[in-house]
N, C-alpha and C. Protein backbone atom coordinates (compact mmCIF):
# COMPACT_ATOMS: atom_id res chain seq x y z
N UNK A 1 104.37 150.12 23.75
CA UNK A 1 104.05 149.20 22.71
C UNK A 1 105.07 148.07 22.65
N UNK A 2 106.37 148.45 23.39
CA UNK A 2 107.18 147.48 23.03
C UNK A 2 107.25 145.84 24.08
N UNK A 3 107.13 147.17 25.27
CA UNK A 3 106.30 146.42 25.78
C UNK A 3 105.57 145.18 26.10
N UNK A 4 104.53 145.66 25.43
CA UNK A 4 103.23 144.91 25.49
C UNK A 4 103.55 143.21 24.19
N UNK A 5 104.27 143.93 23.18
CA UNK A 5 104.76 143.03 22.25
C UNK A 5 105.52 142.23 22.80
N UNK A 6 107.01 142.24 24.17
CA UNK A 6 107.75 141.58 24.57
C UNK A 6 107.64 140.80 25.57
N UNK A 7 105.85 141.37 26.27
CA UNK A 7 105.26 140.39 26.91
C UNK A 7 104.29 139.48 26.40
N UNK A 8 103.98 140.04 25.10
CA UNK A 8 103.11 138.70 24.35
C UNK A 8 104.35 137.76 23.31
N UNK A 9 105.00 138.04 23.79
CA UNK A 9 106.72 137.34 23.27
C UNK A 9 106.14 136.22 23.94
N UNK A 10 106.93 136.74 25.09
CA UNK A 10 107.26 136.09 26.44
C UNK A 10 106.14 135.20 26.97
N UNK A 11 104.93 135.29 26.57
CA UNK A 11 103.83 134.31 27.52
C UNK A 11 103.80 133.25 26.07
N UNK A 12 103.84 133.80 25.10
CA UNK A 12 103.45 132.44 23.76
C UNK A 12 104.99 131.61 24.42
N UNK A 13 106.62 131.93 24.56
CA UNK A 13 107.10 131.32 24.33
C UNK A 13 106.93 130.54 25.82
N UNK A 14 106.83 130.87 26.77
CA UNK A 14 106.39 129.92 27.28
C UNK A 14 105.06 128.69 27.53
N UNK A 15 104.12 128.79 26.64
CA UNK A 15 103.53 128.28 26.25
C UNK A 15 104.14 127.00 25.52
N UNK A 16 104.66 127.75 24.31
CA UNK A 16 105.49 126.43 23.56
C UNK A 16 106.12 126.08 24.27
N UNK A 17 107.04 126.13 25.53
CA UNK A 17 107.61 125.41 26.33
C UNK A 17 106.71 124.14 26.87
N UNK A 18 106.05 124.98 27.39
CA UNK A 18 105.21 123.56 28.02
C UNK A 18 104.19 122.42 27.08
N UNK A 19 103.99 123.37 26.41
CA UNK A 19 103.11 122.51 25.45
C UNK A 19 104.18 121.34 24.60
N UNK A 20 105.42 121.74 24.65
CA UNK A 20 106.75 120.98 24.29
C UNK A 20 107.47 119.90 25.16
N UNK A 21 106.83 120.11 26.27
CA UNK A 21 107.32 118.87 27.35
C UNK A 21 106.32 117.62 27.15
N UNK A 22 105.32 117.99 26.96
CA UNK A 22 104.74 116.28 26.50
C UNK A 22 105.26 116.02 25.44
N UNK A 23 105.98 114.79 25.74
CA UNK A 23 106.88 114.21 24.05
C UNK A 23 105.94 113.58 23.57
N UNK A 24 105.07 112.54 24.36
CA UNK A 24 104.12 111.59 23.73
C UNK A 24 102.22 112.14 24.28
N UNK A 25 101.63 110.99 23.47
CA UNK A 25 100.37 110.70 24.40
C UNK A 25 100.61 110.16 25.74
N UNK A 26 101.87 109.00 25.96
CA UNK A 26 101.66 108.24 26.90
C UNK A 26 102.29 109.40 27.98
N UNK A 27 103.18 110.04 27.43
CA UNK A 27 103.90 111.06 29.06
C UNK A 27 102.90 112.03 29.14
N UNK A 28 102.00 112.28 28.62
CA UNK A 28 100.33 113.54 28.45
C UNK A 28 99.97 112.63 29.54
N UNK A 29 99.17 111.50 29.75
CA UNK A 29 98.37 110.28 30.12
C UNK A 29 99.50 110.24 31.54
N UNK A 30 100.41 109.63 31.67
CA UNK A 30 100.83 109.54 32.57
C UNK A 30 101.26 110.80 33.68
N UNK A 31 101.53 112.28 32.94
CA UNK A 31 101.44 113.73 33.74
C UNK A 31 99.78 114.07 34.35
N UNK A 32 98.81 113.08 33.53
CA UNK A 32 97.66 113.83 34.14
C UNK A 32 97.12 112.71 35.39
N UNK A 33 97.67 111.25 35.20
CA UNK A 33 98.06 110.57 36.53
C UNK A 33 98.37 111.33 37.65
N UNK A 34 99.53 111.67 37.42
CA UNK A 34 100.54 112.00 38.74
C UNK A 34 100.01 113.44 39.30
N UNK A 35 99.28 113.76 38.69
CA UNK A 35 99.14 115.52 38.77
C UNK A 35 97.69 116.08 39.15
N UNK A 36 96.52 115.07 38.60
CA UNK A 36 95.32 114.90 38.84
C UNK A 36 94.87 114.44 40.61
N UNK A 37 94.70 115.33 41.56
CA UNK A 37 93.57 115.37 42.91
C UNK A 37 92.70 114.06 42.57
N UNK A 38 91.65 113.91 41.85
CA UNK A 38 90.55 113.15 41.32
C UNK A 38 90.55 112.22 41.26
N UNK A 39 91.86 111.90 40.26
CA UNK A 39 92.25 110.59 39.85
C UNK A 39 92.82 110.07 40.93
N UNK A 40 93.59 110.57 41.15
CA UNK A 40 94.63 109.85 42.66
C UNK A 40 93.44 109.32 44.03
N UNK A 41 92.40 110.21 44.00
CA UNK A 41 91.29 109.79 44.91
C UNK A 41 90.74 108.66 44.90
N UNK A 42 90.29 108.69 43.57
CA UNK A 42 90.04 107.37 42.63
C UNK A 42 90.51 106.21 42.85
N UNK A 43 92.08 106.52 42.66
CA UNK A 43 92.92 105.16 42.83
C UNK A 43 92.94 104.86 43.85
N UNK A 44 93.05 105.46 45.10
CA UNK A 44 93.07 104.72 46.63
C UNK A 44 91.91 104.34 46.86
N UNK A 45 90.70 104.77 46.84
CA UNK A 45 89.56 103.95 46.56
C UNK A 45 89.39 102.57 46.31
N UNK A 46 89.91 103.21 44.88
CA UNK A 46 90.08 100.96 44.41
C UNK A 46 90.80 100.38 45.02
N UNK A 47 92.02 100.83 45.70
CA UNK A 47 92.56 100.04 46.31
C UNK A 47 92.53 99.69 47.63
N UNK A 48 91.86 100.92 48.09
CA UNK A 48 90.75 99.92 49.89
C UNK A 48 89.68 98.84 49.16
N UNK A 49 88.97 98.98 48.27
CA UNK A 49 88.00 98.11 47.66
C UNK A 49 88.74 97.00 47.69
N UNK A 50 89.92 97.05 46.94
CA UNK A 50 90.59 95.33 46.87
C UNK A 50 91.02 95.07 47.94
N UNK A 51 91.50 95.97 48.84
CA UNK A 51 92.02 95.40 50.53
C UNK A 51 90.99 94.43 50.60
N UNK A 52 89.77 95.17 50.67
CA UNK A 52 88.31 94.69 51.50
C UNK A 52 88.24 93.10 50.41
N UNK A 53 88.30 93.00 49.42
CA UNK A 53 88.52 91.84 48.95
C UNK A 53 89.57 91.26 49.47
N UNK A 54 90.39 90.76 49.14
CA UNK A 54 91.33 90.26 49.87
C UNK A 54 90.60 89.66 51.22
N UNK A 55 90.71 90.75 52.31
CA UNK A 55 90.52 90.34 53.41
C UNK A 55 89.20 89.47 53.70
N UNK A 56 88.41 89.60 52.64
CA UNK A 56 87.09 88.78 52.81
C UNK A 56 87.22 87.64 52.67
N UNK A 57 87.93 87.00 51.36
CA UNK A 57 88.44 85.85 50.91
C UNK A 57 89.57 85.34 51.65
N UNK A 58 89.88 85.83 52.66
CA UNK A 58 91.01 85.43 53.45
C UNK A 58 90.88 83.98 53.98
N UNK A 59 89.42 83.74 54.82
CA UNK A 59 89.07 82.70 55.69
C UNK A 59 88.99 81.51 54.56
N UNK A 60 88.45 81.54 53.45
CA UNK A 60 88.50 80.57 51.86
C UNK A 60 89.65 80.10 51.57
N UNK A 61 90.70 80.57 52.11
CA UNK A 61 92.09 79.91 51.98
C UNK A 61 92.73 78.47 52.43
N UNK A 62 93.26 78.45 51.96
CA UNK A 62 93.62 76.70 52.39
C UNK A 62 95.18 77.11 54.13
N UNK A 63 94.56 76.89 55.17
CA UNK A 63 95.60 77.10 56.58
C UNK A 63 96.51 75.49 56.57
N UNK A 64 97.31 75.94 56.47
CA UNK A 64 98.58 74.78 56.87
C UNK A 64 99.14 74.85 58.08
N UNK A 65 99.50 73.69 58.57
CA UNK A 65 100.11 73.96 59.90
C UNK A 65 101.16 72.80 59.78
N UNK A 66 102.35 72.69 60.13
CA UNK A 66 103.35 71.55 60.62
C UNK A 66 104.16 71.69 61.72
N UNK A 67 103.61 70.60 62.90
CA UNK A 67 104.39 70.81 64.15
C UNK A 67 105.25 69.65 63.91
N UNK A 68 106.54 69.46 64.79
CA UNK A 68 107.78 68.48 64.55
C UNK A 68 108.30 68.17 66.21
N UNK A 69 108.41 67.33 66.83
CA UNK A 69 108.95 67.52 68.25
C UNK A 69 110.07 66.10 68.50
N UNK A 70 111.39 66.28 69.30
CA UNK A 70 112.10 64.95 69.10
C UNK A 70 112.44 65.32 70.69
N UNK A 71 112.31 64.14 71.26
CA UNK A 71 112.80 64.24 72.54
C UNK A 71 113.89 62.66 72.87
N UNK A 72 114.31 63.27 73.64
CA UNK A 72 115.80 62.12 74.12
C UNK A 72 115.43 62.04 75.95
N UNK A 73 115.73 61.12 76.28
CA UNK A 73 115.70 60.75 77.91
C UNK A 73 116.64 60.15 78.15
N UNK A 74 117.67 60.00 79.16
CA UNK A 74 118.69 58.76 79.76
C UNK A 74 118.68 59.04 80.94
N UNK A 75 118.06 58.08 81.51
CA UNK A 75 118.17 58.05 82.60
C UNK A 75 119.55 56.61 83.11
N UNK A 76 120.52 57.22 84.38
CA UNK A 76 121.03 56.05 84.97
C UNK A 76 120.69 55.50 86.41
N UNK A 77 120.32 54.91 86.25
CA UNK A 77 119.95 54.48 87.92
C UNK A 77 120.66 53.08 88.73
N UNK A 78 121.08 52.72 89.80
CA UNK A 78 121.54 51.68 90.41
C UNK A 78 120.37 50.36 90.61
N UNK A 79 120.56 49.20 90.37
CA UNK A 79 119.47 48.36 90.37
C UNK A 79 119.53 48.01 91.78
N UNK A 80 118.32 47.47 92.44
CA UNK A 80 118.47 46.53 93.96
C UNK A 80 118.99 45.01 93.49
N UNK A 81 118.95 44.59 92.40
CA UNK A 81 119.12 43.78 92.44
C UNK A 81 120.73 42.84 91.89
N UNK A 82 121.19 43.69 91.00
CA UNK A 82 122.21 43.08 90.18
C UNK A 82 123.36 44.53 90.35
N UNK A 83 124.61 44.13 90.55
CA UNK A 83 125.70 45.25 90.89
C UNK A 83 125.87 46.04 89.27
N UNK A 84 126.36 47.57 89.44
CA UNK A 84 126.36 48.63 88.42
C UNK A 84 125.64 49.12 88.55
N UNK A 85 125.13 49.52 87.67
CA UNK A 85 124.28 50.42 87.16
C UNK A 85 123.67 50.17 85.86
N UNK A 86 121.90 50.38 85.99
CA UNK A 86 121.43 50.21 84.92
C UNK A 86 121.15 51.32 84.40
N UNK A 87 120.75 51.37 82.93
CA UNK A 87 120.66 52.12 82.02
C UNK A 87 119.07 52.51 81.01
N UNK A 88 118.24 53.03 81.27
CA UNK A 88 117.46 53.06 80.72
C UNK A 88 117.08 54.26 79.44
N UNK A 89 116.88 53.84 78.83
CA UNK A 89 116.29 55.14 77.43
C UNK A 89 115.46 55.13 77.01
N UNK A 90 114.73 56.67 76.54
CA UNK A 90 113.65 56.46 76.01
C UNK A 90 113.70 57.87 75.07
N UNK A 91 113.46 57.12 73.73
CA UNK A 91 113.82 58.52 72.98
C UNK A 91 112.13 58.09 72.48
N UNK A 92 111.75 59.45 71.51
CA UNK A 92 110.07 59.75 71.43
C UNK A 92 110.70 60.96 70.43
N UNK A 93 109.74 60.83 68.81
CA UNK A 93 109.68 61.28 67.73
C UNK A 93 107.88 61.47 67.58
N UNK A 94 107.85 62.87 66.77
CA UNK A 94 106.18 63.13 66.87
C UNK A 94 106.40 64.18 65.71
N UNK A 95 105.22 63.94 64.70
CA UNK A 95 105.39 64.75 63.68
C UNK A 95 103.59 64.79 63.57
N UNK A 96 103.15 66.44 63.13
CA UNK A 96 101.89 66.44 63.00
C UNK A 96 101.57 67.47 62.00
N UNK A 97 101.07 66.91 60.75
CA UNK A 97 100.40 67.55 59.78
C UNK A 97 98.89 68.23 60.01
N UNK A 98 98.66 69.43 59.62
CA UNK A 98 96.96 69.18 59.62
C UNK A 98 96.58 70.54 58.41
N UNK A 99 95.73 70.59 57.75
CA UNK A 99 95.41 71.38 56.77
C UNK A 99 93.55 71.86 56.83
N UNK A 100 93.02 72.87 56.88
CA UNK A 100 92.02 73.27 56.92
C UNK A 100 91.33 74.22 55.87
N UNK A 101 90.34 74.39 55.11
CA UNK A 101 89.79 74.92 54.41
C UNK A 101 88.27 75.13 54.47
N UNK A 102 87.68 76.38 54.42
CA UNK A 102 86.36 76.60 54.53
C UNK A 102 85.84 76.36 53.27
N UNK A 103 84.61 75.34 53.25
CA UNK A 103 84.07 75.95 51.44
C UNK A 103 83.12 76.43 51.67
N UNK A 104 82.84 76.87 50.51
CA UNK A 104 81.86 77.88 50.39
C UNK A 104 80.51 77.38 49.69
């Protein structure tokens, strides 16, 4: 008998234990988050769903591009005609914007 009394002790007080770890609604709500198979299924779900968004609306985006290029040349060469050496240069700057968008 004593027993049986010190094991119906023992299972209520752990009961109130646990039933004592949710302080709030929100840590109830947020333990059945983290702890819930279902829910968690749920959530990766939605979140391939929004991949798949995303990636659909991808091409609707506005593509930027900026190329930049600077080039330098010196050349020295001897003339046939006049003594030294002449000198020629040719420097070359190139800048190219371009922007693309699909509408819809």
């Amino acid at each position: 008998m004593k027993r049986a009394w010190f094991g119906a002790l023992a299972a209520s007080a752990c009961m109130m234990a646990t039933a004592a770890q949710a302080d709030s609604l929100a840590q109830a709500i947020a333990d059945a988050y983290r702890n819930n198979p279902r829910l968690e299924a749920q959530r990766a779900e939605l979140r391939s769903i929004d991949e798949q968004l995303i990636q659909a609306a991808s091409p609707y985006r506005l593509n930027a591009t900026l190329v930049g290029n600077f080039a330098y040349d010196e050349q020295r060469q001897r003339s046939l005609f006049t003594e030294g050496f002449g000198t020629n240069t040719r420097k070359t700057m190139g800048f190219a914007v371009s922007a693309q968008q699909i509408l819809p």
